[in-house]
N, C-alpha and C. Protein backbone atom coordinates (compact mmCIF):
# COMPACT_ATOMS: atom_id res chain seq x y z
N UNK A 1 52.71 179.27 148.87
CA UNK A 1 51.47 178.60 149.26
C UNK A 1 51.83 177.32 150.02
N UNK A 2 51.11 176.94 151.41
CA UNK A 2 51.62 176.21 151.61
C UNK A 2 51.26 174.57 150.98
N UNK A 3 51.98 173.44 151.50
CA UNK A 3 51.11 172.54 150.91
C UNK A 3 50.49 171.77 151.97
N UNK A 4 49.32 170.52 151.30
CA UNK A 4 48.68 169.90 152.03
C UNK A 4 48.80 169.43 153.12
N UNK A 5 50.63 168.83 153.14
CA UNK A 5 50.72 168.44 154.70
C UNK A 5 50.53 169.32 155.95
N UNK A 6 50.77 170.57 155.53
CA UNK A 6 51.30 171.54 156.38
C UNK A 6 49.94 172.09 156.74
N UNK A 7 49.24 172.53 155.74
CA UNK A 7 47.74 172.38 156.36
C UNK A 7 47.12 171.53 157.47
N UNK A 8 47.24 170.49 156.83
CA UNK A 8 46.74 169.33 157.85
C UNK A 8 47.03 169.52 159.32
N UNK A 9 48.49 169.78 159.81
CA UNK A 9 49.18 169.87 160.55
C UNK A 9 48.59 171.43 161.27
N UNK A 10 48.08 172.13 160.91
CA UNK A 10 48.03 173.37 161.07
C UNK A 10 46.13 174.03 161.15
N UNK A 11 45.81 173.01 160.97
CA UNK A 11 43.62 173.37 161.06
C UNK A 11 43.26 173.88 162.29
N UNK A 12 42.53 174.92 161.68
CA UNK A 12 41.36 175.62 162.71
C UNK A 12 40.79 174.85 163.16
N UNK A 13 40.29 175.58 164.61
CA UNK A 13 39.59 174.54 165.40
C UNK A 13 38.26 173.82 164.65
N UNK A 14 37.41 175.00 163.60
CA UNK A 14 36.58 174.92 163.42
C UNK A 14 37.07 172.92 162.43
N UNK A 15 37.75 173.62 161.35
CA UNK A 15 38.72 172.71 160.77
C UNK A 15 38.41 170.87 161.16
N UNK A 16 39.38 171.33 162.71
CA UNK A 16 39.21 170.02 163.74
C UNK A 16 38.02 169.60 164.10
N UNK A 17 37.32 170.71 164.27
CA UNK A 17 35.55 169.68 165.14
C UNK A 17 34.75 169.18 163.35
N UNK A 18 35.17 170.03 162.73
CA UNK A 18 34.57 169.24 161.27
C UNK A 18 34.93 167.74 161.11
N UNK A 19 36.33 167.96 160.73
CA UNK A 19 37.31 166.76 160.67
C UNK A 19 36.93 165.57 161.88
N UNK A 20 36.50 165.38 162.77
CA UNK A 20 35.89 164.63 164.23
C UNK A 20 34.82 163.85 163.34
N UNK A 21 33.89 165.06 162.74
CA UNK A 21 32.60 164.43 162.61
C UNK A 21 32.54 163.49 160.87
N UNK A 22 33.62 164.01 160.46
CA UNK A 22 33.72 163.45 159.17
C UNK A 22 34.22 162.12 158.50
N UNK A 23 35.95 162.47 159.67
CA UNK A 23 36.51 161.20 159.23
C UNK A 23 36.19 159.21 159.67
N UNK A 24 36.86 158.19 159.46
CA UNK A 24 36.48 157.43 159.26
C UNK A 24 34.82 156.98 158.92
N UNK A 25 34.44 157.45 157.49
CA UNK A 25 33.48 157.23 157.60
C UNK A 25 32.18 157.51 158.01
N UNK A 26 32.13 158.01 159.14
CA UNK A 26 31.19 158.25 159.99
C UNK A 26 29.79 158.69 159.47
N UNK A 27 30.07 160.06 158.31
CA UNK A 27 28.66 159.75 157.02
C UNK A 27 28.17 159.73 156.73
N UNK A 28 27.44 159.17 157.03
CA UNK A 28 26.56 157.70 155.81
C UNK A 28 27.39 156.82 155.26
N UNK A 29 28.80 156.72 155.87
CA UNK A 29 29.56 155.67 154.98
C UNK A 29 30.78 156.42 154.12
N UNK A 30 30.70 157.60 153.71
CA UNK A 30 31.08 157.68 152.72
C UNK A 30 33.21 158.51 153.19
N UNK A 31 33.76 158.25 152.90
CA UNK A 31 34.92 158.91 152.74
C UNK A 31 35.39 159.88 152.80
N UNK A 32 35.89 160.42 153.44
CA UNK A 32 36.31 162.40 153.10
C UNK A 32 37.82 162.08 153.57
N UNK A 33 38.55 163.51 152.73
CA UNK A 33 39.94 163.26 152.78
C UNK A 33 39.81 164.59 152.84
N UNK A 34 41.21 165.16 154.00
CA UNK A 34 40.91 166.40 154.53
C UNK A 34 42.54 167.24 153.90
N UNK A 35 42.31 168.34 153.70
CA UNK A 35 43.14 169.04 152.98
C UNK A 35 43.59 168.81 151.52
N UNK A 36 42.80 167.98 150.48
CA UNK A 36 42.77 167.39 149.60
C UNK A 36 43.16 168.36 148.23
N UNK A 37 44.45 168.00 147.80
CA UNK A 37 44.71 168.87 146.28
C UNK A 37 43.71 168.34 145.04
N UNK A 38 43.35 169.32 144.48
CA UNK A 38 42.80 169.46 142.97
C UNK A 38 42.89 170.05 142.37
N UNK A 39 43.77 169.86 141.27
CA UNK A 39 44.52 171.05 140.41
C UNK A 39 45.48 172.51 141.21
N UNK A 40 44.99 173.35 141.13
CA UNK A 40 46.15 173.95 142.03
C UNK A 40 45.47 174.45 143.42
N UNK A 41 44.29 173.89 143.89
CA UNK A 41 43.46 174.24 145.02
C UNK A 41 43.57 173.35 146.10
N UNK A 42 43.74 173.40 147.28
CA UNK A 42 43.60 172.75 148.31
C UNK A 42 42.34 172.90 148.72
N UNK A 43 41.46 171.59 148.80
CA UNK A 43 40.44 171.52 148.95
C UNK A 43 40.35 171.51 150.58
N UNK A 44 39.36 171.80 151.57
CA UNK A 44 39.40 171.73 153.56
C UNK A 44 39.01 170.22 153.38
N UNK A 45 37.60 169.82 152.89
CA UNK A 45 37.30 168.56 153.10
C UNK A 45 37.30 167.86 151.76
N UNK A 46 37.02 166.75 150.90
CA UNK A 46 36.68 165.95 150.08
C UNK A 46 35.90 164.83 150.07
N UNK A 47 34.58 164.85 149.39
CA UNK A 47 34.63 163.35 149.28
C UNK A 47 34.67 163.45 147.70
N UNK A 48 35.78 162.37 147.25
CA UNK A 48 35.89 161.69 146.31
C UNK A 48 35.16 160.89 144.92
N UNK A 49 34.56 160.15 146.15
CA UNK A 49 33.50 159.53 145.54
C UNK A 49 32.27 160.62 144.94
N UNK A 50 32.05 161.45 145.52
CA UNK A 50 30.80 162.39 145.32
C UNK A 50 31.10 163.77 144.46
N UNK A 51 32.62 163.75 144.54
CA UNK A 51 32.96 164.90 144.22
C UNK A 51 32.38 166.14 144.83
N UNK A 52 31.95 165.95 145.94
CA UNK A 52 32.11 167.20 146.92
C UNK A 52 32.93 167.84 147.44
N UNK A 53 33.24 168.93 147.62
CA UNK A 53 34.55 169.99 148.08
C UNK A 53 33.44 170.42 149.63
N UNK A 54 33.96 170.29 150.82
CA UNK A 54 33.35 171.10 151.65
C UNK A 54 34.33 172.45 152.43
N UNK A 55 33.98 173.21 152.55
CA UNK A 55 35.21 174.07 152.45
C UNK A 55 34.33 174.94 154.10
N UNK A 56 35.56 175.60 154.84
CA UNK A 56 35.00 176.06 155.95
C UNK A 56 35.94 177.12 156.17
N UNK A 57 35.16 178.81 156.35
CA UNK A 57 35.31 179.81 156.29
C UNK A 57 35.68 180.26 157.24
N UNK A 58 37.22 181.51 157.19
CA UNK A 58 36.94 182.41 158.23
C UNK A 58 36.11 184.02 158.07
N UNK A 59 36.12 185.05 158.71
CA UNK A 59 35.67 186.15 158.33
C UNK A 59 36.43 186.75 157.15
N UNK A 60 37.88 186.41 156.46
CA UNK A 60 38.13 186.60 155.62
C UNK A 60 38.03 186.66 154.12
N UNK A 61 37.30 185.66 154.35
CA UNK A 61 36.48 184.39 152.98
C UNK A 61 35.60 185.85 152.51
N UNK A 62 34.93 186.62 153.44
CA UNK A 62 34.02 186.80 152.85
C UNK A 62 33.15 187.53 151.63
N UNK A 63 32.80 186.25 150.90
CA UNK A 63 32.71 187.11 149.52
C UNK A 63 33.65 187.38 148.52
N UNK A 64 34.87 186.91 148.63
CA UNK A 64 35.99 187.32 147.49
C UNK A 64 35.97 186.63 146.08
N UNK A 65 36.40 187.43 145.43
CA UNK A 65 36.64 186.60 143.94
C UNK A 65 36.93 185.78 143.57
N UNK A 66 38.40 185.64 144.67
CA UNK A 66 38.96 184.48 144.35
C UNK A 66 38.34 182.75 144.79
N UNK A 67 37.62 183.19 145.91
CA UNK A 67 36.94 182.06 146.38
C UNK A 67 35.69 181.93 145.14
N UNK A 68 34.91 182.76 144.68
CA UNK A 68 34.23 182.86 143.36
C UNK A 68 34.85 182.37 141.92
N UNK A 69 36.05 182.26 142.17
CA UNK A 69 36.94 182.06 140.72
C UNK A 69 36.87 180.31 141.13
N UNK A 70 37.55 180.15 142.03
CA UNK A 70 37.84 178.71 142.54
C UNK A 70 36.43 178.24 143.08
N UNK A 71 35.49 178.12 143.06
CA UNK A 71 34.32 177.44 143.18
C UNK A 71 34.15 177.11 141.68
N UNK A 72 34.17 178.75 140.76
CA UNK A 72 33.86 178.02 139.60
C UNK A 72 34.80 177.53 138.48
N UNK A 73 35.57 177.14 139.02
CA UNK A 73 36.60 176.26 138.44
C UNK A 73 36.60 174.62 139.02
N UNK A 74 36.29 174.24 140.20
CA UNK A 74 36.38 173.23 140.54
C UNK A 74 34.82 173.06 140.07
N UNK A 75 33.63 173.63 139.84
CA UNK A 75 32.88 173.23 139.23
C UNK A 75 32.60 172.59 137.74
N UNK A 76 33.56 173.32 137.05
CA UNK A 76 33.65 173.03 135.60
C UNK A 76 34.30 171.51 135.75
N UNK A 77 35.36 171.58 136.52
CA UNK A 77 36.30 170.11 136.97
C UNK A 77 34.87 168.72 137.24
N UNK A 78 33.49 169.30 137.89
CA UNK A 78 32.36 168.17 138.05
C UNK A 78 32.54 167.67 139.85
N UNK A 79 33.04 169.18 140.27
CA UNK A 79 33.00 169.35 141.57
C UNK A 79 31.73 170.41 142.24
N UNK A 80 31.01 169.69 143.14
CA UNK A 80 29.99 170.63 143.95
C UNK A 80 31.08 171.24 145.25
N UNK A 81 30.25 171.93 145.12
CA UNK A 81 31.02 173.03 146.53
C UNK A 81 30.19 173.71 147.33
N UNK A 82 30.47 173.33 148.87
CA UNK A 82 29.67 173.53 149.81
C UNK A 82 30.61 174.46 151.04
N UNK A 83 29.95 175.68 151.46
CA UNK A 83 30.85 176.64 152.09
C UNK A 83 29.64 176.49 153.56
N UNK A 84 31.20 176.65 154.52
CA UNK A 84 30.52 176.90 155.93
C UNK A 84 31.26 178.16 156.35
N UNK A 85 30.56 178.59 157.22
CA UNK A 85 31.30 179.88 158.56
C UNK A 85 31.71 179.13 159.69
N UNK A 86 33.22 179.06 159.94
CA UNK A 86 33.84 178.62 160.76
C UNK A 86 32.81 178.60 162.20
N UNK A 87 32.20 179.74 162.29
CA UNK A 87 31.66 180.13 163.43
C UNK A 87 30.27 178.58 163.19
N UNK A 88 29.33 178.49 162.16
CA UNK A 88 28.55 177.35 162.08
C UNK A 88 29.08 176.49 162.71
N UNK A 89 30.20 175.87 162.07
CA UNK A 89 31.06 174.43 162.53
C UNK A 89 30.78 174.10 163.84
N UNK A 90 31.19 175.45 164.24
CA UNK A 90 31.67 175.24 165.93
C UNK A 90 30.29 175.71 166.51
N UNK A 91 29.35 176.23 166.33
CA UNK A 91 28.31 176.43 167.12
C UNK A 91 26.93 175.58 166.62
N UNK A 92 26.96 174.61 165.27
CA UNK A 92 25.67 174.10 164.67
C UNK A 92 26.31 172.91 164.14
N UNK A 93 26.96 171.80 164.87
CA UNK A 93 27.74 170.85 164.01
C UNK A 93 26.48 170.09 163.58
N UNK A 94 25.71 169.66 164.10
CA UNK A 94 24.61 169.31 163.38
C UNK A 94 24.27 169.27 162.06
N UNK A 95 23.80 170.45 162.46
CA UNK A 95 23.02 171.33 160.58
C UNK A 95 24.18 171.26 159.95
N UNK A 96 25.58 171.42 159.81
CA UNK A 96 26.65 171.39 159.44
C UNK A 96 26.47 169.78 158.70
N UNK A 97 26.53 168.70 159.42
CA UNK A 97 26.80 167.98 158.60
C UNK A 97 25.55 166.96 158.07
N UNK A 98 24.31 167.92 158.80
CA UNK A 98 22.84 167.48 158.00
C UNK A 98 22.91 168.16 156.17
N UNK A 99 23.75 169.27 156.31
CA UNK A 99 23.41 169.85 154.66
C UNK A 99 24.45 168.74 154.05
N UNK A 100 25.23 168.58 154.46
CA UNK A 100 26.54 167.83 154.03
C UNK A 100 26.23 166.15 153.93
N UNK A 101 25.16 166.22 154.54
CA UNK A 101 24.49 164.44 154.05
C UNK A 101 23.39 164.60 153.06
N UNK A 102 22.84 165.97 152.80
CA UNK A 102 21.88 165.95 151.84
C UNK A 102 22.42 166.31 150.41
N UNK A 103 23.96 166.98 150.53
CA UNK A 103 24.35 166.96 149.11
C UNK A 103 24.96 165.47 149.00
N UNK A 104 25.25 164.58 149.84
CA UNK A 104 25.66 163.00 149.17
C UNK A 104 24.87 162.50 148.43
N UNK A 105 23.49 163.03 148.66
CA UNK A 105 22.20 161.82 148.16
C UNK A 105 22.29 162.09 146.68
């Protein structure tokens, strides 16, 4: 598995135009840390403070267990989890990070 750095180093485009609209702040203020470990999961986005996981999909994602196992595990942890389709990112950044300001509140 790889680890966080190497991720980082390595993001989908979708990944990247997320990461644009997220980092420093930008918000509402609030923080996100991108490729973020929690327990044995690499989280895509984080905020910290909120304990939000935002996570962004390829056609692979779809529907598996394991992404079902690891949602509800980082939930029990007092983590929300919010899933996009890579394809959203890149074609609705908007609505993308309008749902993503309404789970901060």
């Amino acid at each position: 598995m790889p680890d966080a750095r190497a991720l980082r180093r390595t993001m989908t485009d979708a990944e990247r135009r997320l990461w644009s609209l997220l980092r420093g702040r930008q918000l509402n203020g609030f923080k996100f840390r991108r490729q973020h470990p929690v327990g044995r999961y690499i989280l895509d986005f984080a905020c910290i403070e909120r304990r939000l996981a935002v996570e962004v999909d390829g056609g692979q994602h779809a529907d598996t267990n394991s992404d079902r196992q690891r949602t509800a595990w980082l939930e029990a942890q007092g983590w929300q989890v919010i899933r996009f389709w890579n394809s959203d990112v890149l074609s609705n950044p908007e609505e993308v990070t309008a749902r993503i300001a309404e789970m901060l509140r």
